[in-house]
N, C-alpha and C. Protein backbone atom coordinates (compact mmCIF):
# COMPACT_ATOMS: atom_id res chain seq x y z
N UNK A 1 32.38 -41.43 44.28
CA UNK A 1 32.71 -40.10 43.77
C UNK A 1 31.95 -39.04 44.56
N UNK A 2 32.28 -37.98 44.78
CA UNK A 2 32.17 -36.81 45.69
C UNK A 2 31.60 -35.83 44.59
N UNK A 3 31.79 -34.27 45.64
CA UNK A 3 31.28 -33.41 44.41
C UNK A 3 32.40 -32.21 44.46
N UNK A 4 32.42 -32.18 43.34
CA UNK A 4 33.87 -31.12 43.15
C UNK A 4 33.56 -30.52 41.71
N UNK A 5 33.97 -29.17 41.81
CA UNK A 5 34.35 -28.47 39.91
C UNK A 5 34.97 -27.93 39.85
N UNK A 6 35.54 -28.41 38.51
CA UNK A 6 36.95 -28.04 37.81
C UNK A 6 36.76 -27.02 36.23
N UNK A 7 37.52 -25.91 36.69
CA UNK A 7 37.15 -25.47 35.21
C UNK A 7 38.34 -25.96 34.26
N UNK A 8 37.76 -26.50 33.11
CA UNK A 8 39.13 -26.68 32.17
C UNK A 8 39.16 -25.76 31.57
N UNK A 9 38.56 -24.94 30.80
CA UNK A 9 39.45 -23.84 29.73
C UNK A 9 38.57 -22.71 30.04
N UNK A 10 39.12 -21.40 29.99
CA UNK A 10 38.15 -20.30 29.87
C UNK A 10 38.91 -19.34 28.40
N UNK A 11 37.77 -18.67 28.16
CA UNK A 11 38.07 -17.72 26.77
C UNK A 11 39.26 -17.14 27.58
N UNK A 12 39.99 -16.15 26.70
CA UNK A 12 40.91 -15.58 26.67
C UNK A 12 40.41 -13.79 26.95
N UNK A 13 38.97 -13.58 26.75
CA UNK A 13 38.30 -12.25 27.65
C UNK A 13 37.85 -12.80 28.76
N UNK A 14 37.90 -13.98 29.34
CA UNK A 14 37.11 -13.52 30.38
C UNK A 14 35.90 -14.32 30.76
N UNK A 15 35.20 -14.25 29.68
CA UNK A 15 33.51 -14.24 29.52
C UNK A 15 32.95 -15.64 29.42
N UNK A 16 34.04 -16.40 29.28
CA UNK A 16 33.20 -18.06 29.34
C UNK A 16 34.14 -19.21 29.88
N UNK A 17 33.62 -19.94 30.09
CA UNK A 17 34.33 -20.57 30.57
C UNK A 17 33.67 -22.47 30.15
N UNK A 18 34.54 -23.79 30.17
CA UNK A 18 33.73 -25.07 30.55
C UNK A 18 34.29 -25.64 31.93
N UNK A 19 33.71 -26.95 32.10
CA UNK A 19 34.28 -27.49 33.33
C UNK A 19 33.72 -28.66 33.75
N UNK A 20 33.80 -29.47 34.55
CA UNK A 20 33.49 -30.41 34.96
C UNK A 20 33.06 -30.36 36.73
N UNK A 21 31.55 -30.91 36.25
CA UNK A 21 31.12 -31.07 37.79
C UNK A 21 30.85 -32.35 37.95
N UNK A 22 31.67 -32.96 39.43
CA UNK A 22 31.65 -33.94 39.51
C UNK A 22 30.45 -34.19 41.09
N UNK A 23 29.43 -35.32 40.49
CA UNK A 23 28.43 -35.69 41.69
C UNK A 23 28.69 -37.23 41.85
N UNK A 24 27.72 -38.08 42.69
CA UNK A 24 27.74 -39.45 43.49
C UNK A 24 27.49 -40.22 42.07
N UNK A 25 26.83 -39.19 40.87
CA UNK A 25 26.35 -40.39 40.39
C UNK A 25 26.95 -40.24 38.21
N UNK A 26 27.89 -39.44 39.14
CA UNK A 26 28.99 -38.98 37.61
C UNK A 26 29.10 -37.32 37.37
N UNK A 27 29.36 -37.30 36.14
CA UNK A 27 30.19 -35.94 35.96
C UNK A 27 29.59 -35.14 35.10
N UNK A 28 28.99 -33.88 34.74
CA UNK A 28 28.46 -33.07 34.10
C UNK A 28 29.51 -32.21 33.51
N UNK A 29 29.54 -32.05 31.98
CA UNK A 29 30.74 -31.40 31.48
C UNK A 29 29.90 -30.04 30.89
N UNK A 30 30.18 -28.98 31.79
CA UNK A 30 29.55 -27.59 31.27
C UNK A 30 30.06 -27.00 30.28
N UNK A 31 29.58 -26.42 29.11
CA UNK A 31 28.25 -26.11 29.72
C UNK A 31 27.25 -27.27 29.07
N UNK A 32 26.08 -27.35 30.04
CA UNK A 32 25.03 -28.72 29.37
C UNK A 32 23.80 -28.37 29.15
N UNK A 33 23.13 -28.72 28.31
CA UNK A 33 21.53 -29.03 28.49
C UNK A 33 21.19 -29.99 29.25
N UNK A 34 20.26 -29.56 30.44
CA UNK A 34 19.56 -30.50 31.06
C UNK A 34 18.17 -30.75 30.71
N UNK A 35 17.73 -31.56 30.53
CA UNK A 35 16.50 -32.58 29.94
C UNK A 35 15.80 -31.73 31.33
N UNK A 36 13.69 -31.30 31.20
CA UNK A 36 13.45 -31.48 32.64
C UNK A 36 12.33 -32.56 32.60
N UNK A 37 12.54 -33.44 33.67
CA UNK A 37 11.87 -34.66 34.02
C UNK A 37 10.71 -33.78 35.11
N UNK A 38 9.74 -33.32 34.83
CA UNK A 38 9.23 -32.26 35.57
C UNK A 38 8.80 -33.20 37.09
N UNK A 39 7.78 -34.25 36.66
CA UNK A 39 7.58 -35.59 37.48
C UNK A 39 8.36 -36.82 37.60
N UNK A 40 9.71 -36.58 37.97
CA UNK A 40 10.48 -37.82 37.61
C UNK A 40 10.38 -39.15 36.33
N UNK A 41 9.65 -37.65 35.12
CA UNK A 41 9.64 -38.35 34.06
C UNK A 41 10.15 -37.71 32.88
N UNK A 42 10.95 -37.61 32.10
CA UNK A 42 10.68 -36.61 30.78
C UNK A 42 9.56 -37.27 29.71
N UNK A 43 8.84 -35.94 29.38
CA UNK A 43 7.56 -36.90 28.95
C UNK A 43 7.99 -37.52 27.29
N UNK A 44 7.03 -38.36 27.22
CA UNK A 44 7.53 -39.35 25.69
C UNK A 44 8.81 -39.86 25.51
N UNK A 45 9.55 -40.33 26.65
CA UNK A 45 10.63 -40.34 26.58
C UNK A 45 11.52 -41.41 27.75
N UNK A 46 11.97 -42.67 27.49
CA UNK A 46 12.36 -43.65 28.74
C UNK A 46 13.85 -43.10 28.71
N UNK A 47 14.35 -43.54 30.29
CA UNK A 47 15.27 -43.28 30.67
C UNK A 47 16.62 -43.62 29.27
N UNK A 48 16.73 -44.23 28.75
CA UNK A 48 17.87 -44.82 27.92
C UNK A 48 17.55 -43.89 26.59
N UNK A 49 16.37 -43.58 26.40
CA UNK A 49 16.25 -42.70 25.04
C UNK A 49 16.51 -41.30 25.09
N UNK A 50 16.63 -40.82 26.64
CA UNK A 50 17.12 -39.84 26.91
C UNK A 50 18.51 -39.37 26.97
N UNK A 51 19.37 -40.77 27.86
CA UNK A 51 20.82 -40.91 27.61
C UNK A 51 21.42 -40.95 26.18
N UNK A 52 20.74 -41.73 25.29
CA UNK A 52 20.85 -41.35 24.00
C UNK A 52 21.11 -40.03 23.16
N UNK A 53 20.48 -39.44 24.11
CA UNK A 53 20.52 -38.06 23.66
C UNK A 53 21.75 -37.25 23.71
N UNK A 54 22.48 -37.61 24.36
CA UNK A 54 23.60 -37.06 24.81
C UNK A 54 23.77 -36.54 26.26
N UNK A 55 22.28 -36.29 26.83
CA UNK A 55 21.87 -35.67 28.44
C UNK A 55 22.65 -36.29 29.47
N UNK A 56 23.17 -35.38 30.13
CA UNK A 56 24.09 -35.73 31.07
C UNK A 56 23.47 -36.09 32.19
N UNK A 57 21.96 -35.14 32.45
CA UNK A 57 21.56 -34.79 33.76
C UNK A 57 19.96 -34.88 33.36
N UNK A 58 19.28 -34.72 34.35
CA UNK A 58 17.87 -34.49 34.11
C UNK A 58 17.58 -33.52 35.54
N UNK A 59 16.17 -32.62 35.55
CA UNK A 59 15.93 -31.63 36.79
C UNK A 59 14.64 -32.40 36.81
N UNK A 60 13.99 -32.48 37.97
CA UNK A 60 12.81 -32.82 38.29
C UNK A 60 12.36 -31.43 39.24
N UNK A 61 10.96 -31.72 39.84
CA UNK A 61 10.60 -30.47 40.28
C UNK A 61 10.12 -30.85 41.70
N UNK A 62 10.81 -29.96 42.27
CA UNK A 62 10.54 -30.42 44.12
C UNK A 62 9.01 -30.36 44.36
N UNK A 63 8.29 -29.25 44.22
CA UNK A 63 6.41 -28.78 44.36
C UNK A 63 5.77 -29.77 43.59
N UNK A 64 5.84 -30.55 42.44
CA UNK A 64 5.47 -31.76 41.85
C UNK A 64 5.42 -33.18 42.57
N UNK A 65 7.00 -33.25 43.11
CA UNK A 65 6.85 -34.83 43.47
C UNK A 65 6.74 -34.33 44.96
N UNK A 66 6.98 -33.13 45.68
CA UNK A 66 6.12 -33.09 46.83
C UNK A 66 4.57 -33.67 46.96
N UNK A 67 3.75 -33.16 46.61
CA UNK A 67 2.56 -33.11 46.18
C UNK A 67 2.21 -34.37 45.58
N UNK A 68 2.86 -34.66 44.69
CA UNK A 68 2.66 -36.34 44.21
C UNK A 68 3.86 -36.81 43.41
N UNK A 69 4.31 -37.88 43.47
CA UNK A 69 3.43 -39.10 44.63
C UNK A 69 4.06 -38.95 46.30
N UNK A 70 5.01 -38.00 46.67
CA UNK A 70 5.12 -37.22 47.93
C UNK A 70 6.80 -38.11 47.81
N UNK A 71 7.44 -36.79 48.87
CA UNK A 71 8.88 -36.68 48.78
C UNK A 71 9.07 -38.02 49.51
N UNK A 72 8.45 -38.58 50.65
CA UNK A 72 8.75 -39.97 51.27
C UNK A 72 8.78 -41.45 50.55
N UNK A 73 7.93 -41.27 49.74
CA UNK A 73 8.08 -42.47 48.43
C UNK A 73 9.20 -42.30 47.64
N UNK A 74 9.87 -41.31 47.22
CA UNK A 74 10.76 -40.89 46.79
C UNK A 74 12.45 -41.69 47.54
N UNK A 75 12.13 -41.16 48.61
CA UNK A 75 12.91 -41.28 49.51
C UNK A 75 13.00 -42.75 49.64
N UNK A 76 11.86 -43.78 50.15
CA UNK A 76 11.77 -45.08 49.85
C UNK A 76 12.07 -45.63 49.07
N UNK A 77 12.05 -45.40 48.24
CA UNK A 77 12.60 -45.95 46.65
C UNK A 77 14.22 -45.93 46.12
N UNK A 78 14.97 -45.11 46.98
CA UNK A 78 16.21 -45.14 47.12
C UNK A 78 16.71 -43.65 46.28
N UNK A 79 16.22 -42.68 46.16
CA UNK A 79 16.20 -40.88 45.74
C UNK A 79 15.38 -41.12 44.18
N UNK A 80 15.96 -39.81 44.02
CA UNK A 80 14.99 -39.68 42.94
C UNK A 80 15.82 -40.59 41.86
N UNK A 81 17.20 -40.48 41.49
CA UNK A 81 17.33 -41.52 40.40
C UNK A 81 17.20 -43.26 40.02
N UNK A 82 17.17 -43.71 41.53
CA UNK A 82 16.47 -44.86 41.32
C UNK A 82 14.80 -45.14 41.25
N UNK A 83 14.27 -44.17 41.86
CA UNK A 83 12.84 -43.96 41.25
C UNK A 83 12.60 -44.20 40.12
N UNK A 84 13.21 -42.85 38.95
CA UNK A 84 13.40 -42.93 37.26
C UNK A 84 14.25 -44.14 37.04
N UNK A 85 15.13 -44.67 37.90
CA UNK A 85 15.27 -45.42 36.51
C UNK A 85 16.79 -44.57 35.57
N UNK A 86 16.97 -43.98 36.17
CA UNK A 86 18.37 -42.77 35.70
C UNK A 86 19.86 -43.05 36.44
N UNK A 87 20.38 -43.41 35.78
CA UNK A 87 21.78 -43.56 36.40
C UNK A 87 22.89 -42.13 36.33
N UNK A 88 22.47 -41.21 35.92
CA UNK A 88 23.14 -40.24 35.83
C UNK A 88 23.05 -39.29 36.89
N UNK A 89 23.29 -38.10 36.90
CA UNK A 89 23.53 -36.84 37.45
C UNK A 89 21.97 -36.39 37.78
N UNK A 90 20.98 -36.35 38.52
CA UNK A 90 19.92 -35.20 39.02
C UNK A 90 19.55 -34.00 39.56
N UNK A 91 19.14 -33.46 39.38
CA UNK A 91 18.83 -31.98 39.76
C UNK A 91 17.53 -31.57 40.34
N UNK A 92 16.95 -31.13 41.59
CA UNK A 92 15.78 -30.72 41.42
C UNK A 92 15.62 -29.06 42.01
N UNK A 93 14.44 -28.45 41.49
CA UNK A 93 14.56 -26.70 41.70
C UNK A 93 13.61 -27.24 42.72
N UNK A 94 14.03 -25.81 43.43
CA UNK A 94 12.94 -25.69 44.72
C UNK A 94 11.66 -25.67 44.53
N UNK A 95 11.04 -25.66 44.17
CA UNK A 95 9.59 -25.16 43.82
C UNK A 95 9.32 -23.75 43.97
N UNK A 96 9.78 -22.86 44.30
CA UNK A 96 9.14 -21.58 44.68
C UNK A 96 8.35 -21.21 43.20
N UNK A 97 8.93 -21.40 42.23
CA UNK A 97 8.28 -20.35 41.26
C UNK A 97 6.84 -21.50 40.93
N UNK A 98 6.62 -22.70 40.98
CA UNK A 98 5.55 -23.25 41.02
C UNK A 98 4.77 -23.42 42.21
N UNK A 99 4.77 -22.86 43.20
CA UNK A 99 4.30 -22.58 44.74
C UNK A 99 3.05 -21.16 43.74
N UNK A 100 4.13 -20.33 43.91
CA UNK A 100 3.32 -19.22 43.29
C UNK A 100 2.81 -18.84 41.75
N UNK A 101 3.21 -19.66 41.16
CA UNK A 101 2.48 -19.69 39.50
C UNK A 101 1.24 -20.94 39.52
N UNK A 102 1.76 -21.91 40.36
CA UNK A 102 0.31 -22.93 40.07
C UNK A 102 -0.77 -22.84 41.22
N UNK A 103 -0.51 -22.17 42.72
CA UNK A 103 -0.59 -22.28 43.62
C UNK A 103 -2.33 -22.93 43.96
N UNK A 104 -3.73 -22.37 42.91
CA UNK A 104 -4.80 -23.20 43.15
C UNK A 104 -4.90 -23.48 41.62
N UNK A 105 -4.34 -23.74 40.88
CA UNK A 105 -4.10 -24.33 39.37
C UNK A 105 -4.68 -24.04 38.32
N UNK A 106 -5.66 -22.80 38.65
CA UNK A 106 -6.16 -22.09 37.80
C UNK A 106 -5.35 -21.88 36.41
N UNK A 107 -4.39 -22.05 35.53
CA UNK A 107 -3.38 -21.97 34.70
C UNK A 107 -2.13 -21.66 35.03
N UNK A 108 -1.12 -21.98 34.10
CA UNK A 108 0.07 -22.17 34.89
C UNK A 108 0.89 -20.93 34.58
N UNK A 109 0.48 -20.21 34.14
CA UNK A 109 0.65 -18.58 33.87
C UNK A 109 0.26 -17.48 34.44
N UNK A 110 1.15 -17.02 35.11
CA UNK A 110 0.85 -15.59 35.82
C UNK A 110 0.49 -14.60 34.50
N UNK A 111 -0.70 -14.03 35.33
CA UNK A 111 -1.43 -12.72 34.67
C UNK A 111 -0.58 -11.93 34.74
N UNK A 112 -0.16 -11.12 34.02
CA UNK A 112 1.16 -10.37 33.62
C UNK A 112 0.55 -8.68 33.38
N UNK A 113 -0.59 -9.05 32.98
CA UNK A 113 -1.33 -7.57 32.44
C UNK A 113 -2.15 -7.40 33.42
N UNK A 114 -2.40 -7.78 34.78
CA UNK A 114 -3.22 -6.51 35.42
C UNK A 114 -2.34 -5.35 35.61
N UNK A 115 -3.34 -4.50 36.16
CA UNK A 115 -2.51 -3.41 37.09
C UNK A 115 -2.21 -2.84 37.90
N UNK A 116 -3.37 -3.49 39.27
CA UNK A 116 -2.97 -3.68 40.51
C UNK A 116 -2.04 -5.02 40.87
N UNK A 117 -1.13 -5.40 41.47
CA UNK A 117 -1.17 -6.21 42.19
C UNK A 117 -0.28 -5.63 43.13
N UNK A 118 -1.46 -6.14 44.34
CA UNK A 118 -0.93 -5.52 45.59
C UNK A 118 0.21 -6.03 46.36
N UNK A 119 0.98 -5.98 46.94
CA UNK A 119 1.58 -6.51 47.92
C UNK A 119 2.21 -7.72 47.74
N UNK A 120 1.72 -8.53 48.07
CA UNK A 120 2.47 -10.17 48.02
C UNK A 120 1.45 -11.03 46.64
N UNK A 121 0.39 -10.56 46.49
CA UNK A 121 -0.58 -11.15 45.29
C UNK A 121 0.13 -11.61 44.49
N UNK A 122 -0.24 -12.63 44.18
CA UNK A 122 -0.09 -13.34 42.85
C UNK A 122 -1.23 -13.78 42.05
N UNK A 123 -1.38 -12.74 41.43
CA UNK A 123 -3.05 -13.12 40.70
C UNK A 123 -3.02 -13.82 39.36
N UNK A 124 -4.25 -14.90 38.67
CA UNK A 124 -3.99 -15.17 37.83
C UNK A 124 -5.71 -14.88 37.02
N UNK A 125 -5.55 -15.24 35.77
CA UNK A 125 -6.58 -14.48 35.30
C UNK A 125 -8.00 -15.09 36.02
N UNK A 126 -8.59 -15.93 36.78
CA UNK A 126 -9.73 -15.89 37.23
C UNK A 126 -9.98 -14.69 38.46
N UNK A 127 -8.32 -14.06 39.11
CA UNK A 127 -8.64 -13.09 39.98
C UNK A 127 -8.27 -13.62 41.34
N UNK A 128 -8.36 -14.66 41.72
CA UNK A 128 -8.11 -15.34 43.13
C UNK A 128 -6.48 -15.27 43.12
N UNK A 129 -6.33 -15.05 44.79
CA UNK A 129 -5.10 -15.03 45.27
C UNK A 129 -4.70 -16.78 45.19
N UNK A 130 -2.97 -16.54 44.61
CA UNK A 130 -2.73 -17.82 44.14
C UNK A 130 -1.56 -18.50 45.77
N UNK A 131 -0.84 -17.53 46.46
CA UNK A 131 0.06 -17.62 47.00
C UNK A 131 0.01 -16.78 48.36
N UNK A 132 0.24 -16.70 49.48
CA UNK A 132 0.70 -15.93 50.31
C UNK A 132 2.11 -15.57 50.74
N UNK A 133 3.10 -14.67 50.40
CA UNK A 133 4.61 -14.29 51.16
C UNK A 133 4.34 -14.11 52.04
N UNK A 134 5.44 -14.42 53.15
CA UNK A 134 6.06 -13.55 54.34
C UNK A 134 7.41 -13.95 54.53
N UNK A 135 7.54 -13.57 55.13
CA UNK A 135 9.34 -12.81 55.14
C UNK A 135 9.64 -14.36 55.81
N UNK A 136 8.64 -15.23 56.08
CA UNK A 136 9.26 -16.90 57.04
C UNK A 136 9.08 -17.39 55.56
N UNK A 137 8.05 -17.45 54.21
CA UNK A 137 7.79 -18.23 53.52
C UNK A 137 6.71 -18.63 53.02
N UNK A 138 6.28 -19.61 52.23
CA UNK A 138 5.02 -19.36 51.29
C UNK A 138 3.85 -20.43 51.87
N UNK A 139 2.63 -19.59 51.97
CA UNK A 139 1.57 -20.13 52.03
C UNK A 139 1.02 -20.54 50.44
N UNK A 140 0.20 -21.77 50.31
CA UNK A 140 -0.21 -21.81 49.27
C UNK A 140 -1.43 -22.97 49.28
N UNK A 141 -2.03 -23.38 47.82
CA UNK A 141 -3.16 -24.18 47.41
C UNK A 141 -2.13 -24.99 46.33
N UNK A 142 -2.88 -26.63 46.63
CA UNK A 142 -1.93 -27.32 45.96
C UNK A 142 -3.20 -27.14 44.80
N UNK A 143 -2.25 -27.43 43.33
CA UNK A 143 -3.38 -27.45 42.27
C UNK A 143 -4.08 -28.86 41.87
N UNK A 144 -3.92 -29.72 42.64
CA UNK A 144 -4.53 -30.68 42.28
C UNK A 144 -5.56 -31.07 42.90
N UNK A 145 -5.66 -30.56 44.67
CA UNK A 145 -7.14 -30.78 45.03
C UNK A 145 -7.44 -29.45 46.13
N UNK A 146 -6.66 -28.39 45.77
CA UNK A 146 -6.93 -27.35 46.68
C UNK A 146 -6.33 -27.25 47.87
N UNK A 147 -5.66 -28.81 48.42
CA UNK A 147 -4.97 -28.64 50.04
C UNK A 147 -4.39 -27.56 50.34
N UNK A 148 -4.07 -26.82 51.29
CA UNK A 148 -3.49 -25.92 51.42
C UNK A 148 -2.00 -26.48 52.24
N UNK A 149 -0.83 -25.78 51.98
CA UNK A 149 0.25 -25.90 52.12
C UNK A 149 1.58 -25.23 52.38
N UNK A 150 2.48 -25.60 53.74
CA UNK A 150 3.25 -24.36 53.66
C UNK A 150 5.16 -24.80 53.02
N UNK A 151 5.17 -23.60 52.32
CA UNK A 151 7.11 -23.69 51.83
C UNK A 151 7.29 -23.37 52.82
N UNK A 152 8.80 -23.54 53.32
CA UNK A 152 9.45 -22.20 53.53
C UNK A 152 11.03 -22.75 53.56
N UNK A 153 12.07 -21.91 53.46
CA UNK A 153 13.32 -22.64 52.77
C UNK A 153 14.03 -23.64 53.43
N UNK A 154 13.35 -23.56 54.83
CA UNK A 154 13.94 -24.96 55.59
C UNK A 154 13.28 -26.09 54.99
N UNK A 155 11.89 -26.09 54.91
CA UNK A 155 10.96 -27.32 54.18
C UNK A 155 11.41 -27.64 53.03
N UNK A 156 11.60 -26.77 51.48
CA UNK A 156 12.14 -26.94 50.62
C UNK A 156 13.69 -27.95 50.73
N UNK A 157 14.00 -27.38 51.51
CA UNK A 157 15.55 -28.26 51.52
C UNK A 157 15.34 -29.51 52.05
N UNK A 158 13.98 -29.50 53.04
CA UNK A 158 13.81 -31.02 53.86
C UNK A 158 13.43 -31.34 52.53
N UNK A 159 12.30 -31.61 51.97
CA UNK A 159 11.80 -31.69 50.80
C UNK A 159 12.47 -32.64 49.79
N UNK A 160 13.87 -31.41 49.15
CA UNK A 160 14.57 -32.14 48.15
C UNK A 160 15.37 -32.94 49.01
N UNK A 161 16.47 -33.03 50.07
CA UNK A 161 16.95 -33.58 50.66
C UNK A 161 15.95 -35.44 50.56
N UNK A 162 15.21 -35.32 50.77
CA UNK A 162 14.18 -36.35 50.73
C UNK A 162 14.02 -36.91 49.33
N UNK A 163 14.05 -36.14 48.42
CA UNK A 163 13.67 -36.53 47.12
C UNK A 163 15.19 -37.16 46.69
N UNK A 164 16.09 -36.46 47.28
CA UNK A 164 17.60 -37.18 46.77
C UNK A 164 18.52 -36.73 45.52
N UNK A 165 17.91 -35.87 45.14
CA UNK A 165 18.96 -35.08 43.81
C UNK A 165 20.39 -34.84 44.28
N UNK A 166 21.42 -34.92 43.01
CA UNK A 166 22.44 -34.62 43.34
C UNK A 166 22.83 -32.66 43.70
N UNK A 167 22.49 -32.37 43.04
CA UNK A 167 22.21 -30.76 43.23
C UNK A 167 20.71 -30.96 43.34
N UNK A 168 20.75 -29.36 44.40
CA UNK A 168 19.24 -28.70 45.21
C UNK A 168 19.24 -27.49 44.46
N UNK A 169 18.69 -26.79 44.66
CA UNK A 169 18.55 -25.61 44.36
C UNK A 169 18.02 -24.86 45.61
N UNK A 170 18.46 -23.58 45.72
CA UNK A 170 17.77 -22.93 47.19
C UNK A 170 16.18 -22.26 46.61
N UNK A 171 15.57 -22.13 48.18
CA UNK A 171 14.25 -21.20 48.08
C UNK A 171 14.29 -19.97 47.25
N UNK A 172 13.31 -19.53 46.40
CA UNK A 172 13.38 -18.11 46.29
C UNK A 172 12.14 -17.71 45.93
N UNK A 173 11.89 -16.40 45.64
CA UNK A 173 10.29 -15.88 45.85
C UNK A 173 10.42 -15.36 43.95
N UNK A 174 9.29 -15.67 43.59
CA UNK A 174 8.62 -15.50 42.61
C UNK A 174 7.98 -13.84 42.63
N UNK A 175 8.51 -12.89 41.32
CA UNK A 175 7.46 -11.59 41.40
C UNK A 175 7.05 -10.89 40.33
N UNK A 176 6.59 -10.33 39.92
CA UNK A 176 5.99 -9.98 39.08
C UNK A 176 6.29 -8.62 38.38
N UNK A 177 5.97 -8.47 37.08
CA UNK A 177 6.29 -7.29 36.47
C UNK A 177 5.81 -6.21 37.08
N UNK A 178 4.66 -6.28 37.49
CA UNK A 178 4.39 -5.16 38.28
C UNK A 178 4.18 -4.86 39.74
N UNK A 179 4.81 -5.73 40.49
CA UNK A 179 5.17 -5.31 41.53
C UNK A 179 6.23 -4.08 41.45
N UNK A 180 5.85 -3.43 42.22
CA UNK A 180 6.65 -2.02 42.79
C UNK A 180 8.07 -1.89 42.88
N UNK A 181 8.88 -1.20 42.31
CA UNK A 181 10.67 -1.76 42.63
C UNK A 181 10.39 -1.49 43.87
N UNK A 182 9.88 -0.71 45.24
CA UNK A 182 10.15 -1.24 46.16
C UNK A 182 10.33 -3.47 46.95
N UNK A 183 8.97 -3.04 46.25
CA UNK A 183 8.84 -4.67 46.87
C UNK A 183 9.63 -5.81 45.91
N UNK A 184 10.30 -5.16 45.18
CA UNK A 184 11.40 -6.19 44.05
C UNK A 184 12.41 -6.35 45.12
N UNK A 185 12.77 -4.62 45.65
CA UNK A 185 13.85 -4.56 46.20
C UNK A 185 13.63 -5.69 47.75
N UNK A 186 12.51 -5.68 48.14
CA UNK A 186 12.50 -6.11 49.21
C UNK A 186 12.47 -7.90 49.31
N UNK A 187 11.95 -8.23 47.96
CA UNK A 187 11.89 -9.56 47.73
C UNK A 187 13.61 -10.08 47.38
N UNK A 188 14.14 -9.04 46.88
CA UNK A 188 15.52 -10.00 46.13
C UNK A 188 15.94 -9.65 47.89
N UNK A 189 15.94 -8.85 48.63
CA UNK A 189 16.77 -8.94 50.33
C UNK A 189 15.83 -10.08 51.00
N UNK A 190 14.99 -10.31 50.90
CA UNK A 190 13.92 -11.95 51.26
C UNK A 190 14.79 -13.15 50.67
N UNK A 191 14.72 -13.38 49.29
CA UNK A 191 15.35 -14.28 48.34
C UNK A 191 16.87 -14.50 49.15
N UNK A 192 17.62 -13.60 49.74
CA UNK A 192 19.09 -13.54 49.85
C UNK A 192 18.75 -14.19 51.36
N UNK A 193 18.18 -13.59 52.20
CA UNK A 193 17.99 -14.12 53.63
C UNK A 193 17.54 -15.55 53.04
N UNK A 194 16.52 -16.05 52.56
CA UNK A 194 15.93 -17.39 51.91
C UNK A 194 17.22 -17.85 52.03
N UNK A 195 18.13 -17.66 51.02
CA UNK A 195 19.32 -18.63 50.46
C UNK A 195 20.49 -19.16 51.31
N UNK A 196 20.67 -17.79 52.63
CA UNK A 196 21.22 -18.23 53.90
C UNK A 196 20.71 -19.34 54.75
N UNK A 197 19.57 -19.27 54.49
CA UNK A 197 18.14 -20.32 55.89
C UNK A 197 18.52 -21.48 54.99
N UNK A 198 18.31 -21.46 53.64
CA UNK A 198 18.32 -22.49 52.96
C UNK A 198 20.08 -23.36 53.35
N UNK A 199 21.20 -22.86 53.10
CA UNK A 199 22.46 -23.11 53.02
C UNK A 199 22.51 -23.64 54.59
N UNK A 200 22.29 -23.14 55.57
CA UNK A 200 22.15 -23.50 56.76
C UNK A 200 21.44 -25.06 57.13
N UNK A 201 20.04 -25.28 56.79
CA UNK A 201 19.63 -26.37 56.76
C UNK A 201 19.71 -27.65 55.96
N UNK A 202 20.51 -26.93 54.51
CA UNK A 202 21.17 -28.17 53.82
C UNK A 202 22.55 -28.94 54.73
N UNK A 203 23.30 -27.66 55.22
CA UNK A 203 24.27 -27.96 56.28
C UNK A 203 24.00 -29.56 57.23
N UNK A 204 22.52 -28.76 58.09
CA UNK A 204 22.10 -29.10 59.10
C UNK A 204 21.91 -31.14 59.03
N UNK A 205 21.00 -31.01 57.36
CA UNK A 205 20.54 -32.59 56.71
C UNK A 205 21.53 -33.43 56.04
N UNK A 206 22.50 -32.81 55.99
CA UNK A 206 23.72 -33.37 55.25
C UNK A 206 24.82 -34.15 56.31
């Protein structure tokens, strides 16, 4: 089986719609809840007690099983759903928004109430810079022993490509309430270039 979607019915305004997405490893009938297996695990929870559930799909998290136990074991193991143990449909997000929310693991919550933050900062309440932007991609600190580490939306796609999900998700940049609508504006035209680099090198691995 391939990947294809079909919408079967939409409202009669307009405004909703269901459908069927079909991947390698079955069919997702939208709209769904997806379970997230953050570490190719959902926690308290084995693969069959999850299917139980009715879950079509599960998301794991690219910056997680990067980091550990690393996208090449992943890959060895035959992707991420034979890893888990999951015969269904997988998903994994890029990591960007955990690049820059966990980046030296100080808590997993962006400080929301300062009132500087300058530029590309991502501060969290001890004050240390968590992340670095640039217009190529993210510098960062892994939170588990400080390594330092670079995204950027070609890596992300090598990344999940490696990890094996049926859907990827593209790069995108993480920002904050108080960043400046300039630099919103300049991050969502970053995010859009991201999603081209990204679409390009999924191309490229596929």
């Amino acid at each position: 089986m391939g990947f294809s979607f079909a919408v079967n019915k939409t409202l009669d305004n307009g405004l909703g719609r269901s459908g069927t997405i079909s991947t390698p490893h079955g069919e997702i009938k939208t709209p769904a809840f997806i379970p997230v297996g953050t570490k190719a695990t959902v926690k308290s929870a084995l693969p069959h007690s999850i299917e139980n559930t009715g879950a079509q799909a599960v998301l794991a998290n690219a910056y997680h099983l990067y980091l550990q136990p690393g996208a090449d074991v992943l890959d060895d193991a035959g992707g991420l759903s034979s890893f888990m143990n999951w015969k269904k449909p997988t998903f994994t997000d890029s990591g960007g928004f955990q690049v820059m929310s966990l980046g030296v693991g100080f808590k997993k919550v962006i400080d929301m109430g300062g009132e500087d933050v300058a530029a590309d900062d991502v501060i969290a309440e001890v004050r240390e810079r968590l992340a670095h932007v640039d217009d190529d991609g993210v510098t960062f600190k892994s939170h588990l022993d400080g390594s330092k580490h670079r995204f950027t939306p070609e890596i992300s796609m090598q990344v999940q490509h490696k990890l094996g999900a049926d859907i990827i998700f593209a790069f995108d940049e993480l920002t904050t309430l108080h960043h400046s609508r300039s630099y919103q504006e300049n991050s969502l035209e970053r995010t859009r270039l991201w999603a081209e680099r990204c679409l390009r090198e999924h191309k490229k691995l596929s």
